[in-house]
N, C-alpha and C. Protein backbone atom coordinates (compact mmCIF):
# COMPACT_ATOMS: atom_id res chain seq x y z
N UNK A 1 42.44 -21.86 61.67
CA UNK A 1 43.44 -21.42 60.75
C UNK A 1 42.75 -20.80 59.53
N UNK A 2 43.30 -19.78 59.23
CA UNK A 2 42.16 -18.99 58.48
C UNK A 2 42.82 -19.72 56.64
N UNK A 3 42.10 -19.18 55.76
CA UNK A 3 42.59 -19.42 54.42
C UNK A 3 42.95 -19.17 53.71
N UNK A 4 44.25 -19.56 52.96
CA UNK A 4 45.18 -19.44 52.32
C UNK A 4 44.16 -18.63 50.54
N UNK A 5 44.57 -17.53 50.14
CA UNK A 5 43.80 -17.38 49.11
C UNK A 5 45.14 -18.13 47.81
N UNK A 6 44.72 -18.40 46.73
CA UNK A 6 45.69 -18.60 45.68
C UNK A 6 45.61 -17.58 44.77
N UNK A 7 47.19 -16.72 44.78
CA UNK A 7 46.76 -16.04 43.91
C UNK A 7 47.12 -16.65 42.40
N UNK A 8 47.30 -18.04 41.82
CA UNK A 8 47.68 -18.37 40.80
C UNK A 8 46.29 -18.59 40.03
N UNK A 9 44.87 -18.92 40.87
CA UNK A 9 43.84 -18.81 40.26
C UNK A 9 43.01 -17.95 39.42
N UNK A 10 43.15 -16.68 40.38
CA UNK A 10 42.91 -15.41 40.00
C UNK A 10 43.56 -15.02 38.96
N UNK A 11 44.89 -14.90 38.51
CA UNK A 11 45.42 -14.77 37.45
C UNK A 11 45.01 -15.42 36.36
N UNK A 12 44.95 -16.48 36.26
CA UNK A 12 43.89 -17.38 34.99
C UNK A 12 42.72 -16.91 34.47
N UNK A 13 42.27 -16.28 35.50
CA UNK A 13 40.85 -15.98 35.35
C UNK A 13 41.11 -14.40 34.51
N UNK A 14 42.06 -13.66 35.10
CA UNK A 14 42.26 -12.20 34.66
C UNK A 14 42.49 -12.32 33.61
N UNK A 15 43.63 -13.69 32.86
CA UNK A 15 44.02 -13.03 31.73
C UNK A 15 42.98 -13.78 30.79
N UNK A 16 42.06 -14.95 31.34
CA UNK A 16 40.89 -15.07 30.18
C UNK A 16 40.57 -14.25 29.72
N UNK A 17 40.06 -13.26 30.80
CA UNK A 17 38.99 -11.86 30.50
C UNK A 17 39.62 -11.12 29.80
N UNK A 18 40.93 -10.78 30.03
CA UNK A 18 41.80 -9.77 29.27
C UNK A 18 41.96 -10.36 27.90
N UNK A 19 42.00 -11.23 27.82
CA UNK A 19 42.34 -12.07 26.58
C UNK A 19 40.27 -12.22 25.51
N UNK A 20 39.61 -12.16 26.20
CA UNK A 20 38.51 -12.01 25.67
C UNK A 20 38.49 -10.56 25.10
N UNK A 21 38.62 -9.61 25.75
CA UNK A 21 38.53 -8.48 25.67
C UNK A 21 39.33 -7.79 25.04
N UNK A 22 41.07 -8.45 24.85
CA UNK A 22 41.41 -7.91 23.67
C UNK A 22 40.79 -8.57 22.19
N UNK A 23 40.29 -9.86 22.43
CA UNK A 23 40.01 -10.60 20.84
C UNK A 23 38.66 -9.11 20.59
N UNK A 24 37.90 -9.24 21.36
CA UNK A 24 36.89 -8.25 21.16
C UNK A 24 36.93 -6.59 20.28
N UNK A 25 37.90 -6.69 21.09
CA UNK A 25 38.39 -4.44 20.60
C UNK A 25 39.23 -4.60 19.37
N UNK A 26 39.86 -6.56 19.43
CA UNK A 26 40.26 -6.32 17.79
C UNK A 26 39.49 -6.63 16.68
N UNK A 27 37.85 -7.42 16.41
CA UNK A 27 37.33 -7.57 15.52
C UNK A 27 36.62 -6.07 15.62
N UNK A 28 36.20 -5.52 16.77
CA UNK A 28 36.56 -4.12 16.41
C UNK A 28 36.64 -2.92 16.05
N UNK A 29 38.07 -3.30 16.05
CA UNK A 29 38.78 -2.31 15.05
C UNK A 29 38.65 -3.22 13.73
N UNK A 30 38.85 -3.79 13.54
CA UNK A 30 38.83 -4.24 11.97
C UNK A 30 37.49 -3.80 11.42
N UNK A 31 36.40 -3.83 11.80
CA UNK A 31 34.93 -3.55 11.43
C UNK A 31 35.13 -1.84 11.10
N UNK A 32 35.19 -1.49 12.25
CA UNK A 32 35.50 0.35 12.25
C UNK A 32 36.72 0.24 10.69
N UNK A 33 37.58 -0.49 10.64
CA UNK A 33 38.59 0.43 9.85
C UNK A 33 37.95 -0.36 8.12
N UNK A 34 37.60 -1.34 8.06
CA UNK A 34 36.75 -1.78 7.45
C UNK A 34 35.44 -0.98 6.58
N UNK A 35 34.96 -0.46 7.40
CA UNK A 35 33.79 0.73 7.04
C UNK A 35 34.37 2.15 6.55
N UNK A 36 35.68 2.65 7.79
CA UNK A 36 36.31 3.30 7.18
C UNK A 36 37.09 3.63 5.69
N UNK A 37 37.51 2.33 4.97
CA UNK A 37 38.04 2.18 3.70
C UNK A 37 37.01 2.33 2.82
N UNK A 38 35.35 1.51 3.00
CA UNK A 38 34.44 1.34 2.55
C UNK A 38 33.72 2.63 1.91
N UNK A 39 34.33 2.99 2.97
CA UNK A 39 33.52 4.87 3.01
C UNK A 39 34.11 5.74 1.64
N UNK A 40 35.80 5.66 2.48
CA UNK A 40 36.67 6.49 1.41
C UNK A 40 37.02 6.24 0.47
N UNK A 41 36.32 4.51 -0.24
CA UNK A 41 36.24 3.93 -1.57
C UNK A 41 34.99 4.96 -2.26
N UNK A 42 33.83 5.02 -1.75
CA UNK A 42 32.77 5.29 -1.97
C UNK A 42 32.72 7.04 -2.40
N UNK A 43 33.33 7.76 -1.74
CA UNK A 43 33.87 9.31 -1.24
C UNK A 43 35.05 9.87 -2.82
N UNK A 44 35.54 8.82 -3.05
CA UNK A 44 37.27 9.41 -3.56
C UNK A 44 36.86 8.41 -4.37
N UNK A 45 37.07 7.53 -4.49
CA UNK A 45 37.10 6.67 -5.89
C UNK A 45 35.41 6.35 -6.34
N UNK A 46 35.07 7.06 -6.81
CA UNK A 46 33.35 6.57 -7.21
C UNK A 46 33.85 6.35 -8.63
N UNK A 47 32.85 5.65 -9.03
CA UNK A 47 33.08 4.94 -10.50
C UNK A 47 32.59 5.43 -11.45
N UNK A 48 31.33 6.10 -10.79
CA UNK A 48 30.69 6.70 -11.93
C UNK A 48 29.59 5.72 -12.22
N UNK A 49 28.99 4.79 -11.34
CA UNK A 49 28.19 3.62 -11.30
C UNK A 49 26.65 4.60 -11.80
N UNK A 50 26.21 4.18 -12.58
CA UNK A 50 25.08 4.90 -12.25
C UNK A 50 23.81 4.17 -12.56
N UNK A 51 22.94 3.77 -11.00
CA UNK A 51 21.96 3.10 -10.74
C UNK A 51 20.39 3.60 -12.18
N UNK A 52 20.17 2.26 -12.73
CA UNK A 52 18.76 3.06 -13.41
C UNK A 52 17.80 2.49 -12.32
N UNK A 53 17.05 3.45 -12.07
CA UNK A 53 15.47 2.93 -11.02
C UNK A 53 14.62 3.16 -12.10
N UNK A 54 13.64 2.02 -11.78
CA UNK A 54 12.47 2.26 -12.91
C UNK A 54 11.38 3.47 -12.04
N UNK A 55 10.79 3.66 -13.20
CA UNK A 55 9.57 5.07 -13.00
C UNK A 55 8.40 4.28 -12.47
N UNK A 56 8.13 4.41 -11.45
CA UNK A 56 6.66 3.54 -10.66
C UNK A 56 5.56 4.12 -11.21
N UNK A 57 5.22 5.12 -11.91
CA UNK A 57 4.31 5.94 -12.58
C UNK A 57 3.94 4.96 -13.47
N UNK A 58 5.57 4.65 -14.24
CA UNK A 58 4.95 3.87 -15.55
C UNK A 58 3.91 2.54 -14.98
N UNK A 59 3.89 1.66 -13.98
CA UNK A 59 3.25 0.23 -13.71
C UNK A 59 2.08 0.95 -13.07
N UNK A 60 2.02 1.63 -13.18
CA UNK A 60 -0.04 2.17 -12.95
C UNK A 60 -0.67 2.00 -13.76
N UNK A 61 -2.29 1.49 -13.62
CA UNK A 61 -2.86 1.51 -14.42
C UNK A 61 -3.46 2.77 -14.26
N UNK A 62 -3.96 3.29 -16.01
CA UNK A 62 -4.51 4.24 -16.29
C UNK A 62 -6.15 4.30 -17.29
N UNK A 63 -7.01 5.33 -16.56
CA UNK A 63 -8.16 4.77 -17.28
C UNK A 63 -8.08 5.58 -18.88
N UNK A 64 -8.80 5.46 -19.30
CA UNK A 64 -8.65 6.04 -21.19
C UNK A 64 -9.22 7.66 -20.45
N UNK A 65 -10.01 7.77 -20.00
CA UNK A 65 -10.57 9.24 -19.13
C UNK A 65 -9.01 9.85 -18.57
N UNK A 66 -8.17 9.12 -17.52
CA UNK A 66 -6.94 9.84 -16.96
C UNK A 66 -6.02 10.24 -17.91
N UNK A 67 -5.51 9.04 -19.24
CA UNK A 67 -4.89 9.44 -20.24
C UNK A 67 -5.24 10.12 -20.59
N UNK A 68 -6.62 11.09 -21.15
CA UNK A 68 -7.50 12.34 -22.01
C UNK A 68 -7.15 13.68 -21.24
N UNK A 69 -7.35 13.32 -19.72
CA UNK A 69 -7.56 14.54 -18.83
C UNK A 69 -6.63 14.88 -18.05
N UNK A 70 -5.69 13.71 -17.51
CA UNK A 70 -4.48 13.95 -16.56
C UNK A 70 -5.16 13.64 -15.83
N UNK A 71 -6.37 14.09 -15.08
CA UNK A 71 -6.85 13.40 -14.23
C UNK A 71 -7.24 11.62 -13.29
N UNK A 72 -6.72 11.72 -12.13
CA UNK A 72 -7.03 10.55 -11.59
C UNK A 72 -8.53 10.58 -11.13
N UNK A 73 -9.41 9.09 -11.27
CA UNK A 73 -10.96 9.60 -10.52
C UNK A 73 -10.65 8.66 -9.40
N UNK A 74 -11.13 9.93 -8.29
CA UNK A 74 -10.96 9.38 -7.10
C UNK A 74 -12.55 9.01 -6.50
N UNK A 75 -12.48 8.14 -5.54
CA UNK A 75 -14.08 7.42 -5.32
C UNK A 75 -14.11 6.86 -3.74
N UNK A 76 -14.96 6.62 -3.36
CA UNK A 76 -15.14 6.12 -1.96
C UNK A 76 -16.10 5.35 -2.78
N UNK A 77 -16.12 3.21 -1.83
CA UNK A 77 -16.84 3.29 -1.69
C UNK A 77 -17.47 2.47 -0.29
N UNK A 78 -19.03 1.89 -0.78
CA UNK A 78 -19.70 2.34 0.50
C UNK A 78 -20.49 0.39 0.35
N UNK A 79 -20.41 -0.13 1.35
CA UNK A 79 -20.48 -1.85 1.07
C UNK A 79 -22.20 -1.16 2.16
N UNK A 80 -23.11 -1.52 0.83
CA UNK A 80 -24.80 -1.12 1.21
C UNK A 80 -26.01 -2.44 1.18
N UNK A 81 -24.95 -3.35 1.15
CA UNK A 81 -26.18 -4.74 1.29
C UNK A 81 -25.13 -5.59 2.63
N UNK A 82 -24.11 -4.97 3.14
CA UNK A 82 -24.00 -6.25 4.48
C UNK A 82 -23.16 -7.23 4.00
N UNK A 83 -22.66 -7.68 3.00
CA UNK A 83 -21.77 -8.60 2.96
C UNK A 83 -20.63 -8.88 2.95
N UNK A 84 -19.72 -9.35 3.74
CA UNK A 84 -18.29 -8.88 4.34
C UNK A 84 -17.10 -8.97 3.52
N UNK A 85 -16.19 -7.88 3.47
CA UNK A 85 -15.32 -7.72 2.54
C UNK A 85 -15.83 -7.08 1.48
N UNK A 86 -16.92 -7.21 0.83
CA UNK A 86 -17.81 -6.89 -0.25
C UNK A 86 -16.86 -5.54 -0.65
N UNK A 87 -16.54 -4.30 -0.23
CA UNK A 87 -16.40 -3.14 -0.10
C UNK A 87 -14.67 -3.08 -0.77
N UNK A 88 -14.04 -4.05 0.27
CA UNK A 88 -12.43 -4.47 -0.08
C UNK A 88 -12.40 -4.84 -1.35
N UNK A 89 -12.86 -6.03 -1.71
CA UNK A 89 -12.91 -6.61 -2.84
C UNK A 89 -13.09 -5.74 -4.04
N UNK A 90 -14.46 -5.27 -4.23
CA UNK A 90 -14.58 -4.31 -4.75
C UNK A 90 -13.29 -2.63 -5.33
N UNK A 91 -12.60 -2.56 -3.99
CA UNK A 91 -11.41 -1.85 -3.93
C UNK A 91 -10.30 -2.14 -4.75
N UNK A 92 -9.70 -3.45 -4.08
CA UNK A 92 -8.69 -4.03 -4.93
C UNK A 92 -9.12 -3.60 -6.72
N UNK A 93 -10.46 -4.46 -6.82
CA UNK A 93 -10.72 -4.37 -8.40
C UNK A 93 -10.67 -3.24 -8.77
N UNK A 94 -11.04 -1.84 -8.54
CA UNK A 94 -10.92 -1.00 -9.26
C UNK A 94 -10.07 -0.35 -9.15
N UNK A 95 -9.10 -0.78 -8.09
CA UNK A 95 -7.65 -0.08 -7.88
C UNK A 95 -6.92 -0.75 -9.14
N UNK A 96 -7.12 -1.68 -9.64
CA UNK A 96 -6.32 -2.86 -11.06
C UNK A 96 -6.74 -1.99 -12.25
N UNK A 97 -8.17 -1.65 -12.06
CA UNK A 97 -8.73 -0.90 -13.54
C UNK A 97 -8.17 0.63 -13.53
N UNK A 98 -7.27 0.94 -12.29
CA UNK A 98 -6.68 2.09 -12.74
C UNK A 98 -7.25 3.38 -11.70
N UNK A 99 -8.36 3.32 -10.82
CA UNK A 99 -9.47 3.88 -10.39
C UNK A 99 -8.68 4.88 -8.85
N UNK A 100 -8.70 5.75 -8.66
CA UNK A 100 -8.19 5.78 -7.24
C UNK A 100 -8.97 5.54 -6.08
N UNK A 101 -9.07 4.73 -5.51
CA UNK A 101 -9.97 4.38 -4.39
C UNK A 101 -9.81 4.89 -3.08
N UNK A 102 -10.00 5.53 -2.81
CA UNK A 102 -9.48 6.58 -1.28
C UNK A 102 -10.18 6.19 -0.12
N UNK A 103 -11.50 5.58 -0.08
CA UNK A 103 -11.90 4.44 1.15
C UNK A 103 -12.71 4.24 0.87
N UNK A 104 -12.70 3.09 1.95
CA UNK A 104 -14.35 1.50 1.47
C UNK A 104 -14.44 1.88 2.54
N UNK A 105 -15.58 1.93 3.04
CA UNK A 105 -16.62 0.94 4.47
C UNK A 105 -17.90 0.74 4.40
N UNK A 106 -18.69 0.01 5.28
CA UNK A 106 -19.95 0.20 5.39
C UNK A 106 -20.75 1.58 5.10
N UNK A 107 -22.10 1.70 4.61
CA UNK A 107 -22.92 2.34 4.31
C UNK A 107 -23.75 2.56 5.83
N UNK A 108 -24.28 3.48 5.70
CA UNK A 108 -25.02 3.62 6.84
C UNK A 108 -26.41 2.52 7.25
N UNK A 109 -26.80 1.88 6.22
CA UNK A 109 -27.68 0.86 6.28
C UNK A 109 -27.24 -0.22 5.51
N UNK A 110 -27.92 -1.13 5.45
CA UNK A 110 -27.42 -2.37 4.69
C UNK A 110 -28.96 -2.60 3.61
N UNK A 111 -29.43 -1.48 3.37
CA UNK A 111 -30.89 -1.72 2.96
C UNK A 111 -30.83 -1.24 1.45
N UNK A 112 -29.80 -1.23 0.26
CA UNK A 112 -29.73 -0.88 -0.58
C UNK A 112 -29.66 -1.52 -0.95
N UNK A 113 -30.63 -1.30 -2.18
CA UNK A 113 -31.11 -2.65 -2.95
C UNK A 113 -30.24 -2.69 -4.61
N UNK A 114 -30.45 -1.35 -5.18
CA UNK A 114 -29.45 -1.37 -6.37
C UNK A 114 -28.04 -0.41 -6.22
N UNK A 115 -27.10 -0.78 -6.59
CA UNK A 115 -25.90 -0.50 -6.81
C UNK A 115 -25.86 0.44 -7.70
N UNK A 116 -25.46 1.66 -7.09
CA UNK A 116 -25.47 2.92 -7.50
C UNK A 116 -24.12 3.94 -7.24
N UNK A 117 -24.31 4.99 -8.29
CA UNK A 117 -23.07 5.82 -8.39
C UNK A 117 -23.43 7.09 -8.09
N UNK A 118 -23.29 7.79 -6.92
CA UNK A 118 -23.43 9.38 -6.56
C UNK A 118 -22.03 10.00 -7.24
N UNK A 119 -22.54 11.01 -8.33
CA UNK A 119 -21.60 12.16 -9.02
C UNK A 119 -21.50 13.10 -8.38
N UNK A 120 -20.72 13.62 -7.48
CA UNK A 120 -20.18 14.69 -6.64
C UNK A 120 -19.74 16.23 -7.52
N UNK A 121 -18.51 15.60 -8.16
CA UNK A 121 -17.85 17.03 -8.40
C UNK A 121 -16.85 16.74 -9.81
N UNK A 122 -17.11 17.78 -10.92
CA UNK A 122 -16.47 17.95 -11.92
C UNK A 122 -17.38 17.09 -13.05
N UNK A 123 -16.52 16.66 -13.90
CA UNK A 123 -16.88 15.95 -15.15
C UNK A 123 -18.13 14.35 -15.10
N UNK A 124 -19.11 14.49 -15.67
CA UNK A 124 -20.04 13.15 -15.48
C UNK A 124 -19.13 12.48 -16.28
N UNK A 125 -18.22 12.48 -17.15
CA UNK A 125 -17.84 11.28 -17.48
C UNK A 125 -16.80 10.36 -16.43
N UNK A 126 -16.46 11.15 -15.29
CA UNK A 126 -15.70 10.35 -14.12
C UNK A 126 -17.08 9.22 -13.63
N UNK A 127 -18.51 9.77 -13.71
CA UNK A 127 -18.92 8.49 -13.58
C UNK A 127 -19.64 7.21 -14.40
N UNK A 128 -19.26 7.92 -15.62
CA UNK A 128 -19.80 7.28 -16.81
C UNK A 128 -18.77 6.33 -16.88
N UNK A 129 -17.24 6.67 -16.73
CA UNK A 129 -16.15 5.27 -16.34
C UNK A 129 -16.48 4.20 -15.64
N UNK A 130 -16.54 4.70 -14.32
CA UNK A 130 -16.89 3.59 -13.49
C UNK A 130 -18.04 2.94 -13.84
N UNK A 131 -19.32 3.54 -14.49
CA UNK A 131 -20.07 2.81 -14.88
C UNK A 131 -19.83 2.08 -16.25
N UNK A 132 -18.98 2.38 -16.85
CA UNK A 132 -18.49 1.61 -17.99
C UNK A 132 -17.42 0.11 -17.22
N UNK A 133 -16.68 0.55 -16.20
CA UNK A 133 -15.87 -0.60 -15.84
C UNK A 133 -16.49 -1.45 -14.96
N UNK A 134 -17.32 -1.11 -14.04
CA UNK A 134 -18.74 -1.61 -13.71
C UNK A 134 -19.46 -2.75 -14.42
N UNK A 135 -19.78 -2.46 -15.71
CA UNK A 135 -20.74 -2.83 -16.67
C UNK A 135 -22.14 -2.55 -15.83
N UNK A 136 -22.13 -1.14 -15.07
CA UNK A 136 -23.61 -1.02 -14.39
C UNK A 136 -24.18 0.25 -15.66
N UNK A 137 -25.97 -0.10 -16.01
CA UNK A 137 -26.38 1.15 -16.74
C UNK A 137 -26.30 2.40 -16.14
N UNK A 138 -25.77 3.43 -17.20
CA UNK A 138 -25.70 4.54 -16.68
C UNK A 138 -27.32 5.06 -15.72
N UNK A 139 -28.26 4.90 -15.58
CA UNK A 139 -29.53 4.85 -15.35
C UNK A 139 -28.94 5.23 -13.67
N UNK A 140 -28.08 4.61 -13.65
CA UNK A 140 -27.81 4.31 -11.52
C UNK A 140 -26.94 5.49 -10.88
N UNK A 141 -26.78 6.37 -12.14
CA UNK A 141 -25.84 7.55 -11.66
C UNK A 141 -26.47 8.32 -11.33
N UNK A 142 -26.63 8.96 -10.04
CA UNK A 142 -27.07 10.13 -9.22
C UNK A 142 -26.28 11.10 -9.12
N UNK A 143 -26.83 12.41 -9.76
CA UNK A 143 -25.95 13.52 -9.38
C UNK A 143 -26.37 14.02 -8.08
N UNK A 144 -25.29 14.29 -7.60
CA UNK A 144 -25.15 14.86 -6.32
C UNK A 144 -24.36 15.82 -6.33
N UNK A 145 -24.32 16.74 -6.75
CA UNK A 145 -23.51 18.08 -6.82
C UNK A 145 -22.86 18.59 -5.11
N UNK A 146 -21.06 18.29 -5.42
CA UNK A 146 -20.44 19.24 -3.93
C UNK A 146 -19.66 19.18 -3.75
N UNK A 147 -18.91 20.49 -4.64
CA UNK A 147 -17.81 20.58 -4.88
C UNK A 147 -16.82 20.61 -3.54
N UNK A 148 -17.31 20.55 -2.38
CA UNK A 148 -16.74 20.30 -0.91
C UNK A 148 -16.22 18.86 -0.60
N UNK A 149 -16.79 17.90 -1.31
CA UNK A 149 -16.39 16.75 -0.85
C UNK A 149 -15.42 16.25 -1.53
N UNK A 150 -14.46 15.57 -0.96
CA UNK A 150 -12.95 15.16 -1.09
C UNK A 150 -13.03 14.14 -2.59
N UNK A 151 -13.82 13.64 -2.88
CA UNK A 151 -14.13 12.36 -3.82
C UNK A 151 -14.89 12.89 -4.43
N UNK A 152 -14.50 12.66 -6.48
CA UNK A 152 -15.13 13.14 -7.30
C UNK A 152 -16.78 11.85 -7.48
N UNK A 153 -16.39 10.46 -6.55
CA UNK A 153 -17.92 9.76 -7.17
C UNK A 153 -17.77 9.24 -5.34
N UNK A 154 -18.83 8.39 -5.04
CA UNK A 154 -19.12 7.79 -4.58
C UNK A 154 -19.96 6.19 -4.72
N UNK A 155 -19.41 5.24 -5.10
CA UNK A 155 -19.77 3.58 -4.88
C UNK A 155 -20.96 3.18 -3.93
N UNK A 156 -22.23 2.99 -3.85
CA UNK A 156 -23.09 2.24 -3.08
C UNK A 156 -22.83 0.73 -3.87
N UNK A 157 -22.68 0.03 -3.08
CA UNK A 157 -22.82 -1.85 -3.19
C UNK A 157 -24.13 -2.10 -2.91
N UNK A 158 -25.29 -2.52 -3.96
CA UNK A 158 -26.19 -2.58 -3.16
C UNK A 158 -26.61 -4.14 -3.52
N UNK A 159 -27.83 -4.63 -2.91
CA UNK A 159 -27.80 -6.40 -2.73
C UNK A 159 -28.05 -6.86 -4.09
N UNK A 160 -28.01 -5.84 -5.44
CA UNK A 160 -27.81 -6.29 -6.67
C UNK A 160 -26.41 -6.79 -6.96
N UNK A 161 -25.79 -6.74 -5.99
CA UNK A 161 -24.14 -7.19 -6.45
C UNK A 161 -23.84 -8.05 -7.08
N UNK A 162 -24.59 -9.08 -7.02
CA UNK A 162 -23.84 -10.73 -7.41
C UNK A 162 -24.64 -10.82 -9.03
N UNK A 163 -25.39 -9.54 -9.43
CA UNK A 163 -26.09 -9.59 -10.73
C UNK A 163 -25.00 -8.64 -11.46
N UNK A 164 -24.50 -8.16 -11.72
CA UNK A 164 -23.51 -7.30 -11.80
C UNK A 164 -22.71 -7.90 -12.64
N UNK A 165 -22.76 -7.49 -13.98
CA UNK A 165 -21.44 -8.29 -14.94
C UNK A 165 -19.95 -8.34 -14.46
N UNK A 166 -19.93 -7.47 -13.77
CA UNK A 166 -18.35 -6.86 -13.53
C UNK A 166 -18.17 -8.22 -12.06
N UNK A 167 -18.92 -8.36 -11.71
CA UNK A 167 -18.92 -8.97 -10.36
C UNK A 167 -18.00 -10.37 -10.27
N UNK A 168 -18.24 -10.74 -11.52
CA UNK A 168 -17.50 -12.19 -11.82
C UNK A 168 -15.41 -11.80 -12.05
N UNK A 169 -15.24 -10.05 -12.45
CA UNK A 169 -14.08 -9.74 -12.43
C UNK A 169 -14.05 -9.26 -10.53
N UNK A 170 -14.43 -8.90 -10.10
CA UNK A 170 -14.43 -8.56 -8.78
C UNK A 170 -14.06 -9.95 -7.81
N UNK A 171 -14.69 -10.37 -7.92
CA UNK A 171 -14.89 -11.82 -7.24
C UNK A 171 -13.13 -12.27 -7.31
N UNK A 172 -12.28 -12.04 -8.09
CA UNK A 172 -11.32 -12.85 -8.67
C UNK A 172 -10.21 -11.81 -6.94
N UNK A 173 -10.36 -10.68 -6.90
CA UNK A 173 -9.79 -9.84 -5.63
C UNK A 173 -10.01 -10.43 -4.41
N UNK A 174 -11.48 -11.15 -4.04
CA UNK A 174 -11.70 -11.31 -2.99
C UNK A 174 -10.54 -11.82 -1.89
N UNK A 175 -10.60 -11.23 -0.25
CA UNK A 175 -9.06 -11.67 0.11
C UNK A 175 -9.27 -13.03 0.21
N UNK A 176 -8.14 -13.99 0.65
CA UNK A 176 -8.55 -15.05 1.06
C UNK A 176 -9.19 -15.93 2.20
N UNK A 177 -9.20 -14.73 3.05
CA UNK A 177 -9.29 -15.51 4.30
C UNK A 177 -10.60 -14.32 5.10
């Protein structure tokens, strides 16, 4: 005897779904018409609200050289005694003193013994700064004349680091981990 289907089951089941599916298409529409009002509040009735954003210019630091010249001094530098992070650290800090730092990495050797400033391009007093925020003697500035390269100085770290007056403000950047 074959089997009887019920169709009173099936119906229960249809109008759950139907009944899900209208609760569904009505939160919706309420969302859609919701956004819609939201809109044509925003469109037709504006208030006249008017947002102040602060100037991100102003929370830069600036060196007494950028205030004089307009100029930003931009620098690479170059971690020349091997010690890790050395280069970062270094970064952070003179990114605080105002400095533009455009990249750290390793040096091609790790065999540099004093910490030195290659002068590339434009004004020696872009590296008479850094050697002022440094506290390194001007004595360590190498001109290197070229007007081709992207960076008015260049940073060597060399294994004089930890003698370095400035080093004890540096140290305070280091990351943590």
């Amino acid at each position: 005897m074959p089997r009887r289907n019920r169709p009173g089951r099936r119906k229960t089941t249809n109008n759950f779904k139907t009944m899900i599916a209208n609760v569904t298409l009505g939160i919706l529409a309420l969302l859609v018409f919701g956004f819609l009002t939201s809109s044509m509040k925003r469109i037709f009735y504006n208030t006249g609200v008017d947002a102040n954003y602060t100037d991100l210019s102003t929370l830069l630091t600036k060196t007494e050289y950028e205030k004089n010249t307009g100029h930003k001094i931009q620098l690479e530098i170059w971690n020349g005694c091997g010690i890790s992070n050395l280069a970062l650290m270094y970064t952070d800090f003179l990114r605080s003193e105002g400095m533009d730092v455009m990249d750290s990495k390793n040096a091609d050797h790790f065999n540099y013994s004093k910490t030195t400033i290659f002068h590339h391009r434009g004004d020696i007093n872009r590296a008479l700064v850094l050697s002022e925020i440094l506290k390194l003697d001007p004595i360590n500035i190498i001109e290197d004349k070229d007007e081709n390269l992207f960076y008015d100085l260049t940073l060597i770290i060399g294994k004089d680091y930890i003698d370095l007056p400035s080093y004890r403000n540096a140290v305070l950047f280091q990351p943590p981990f």
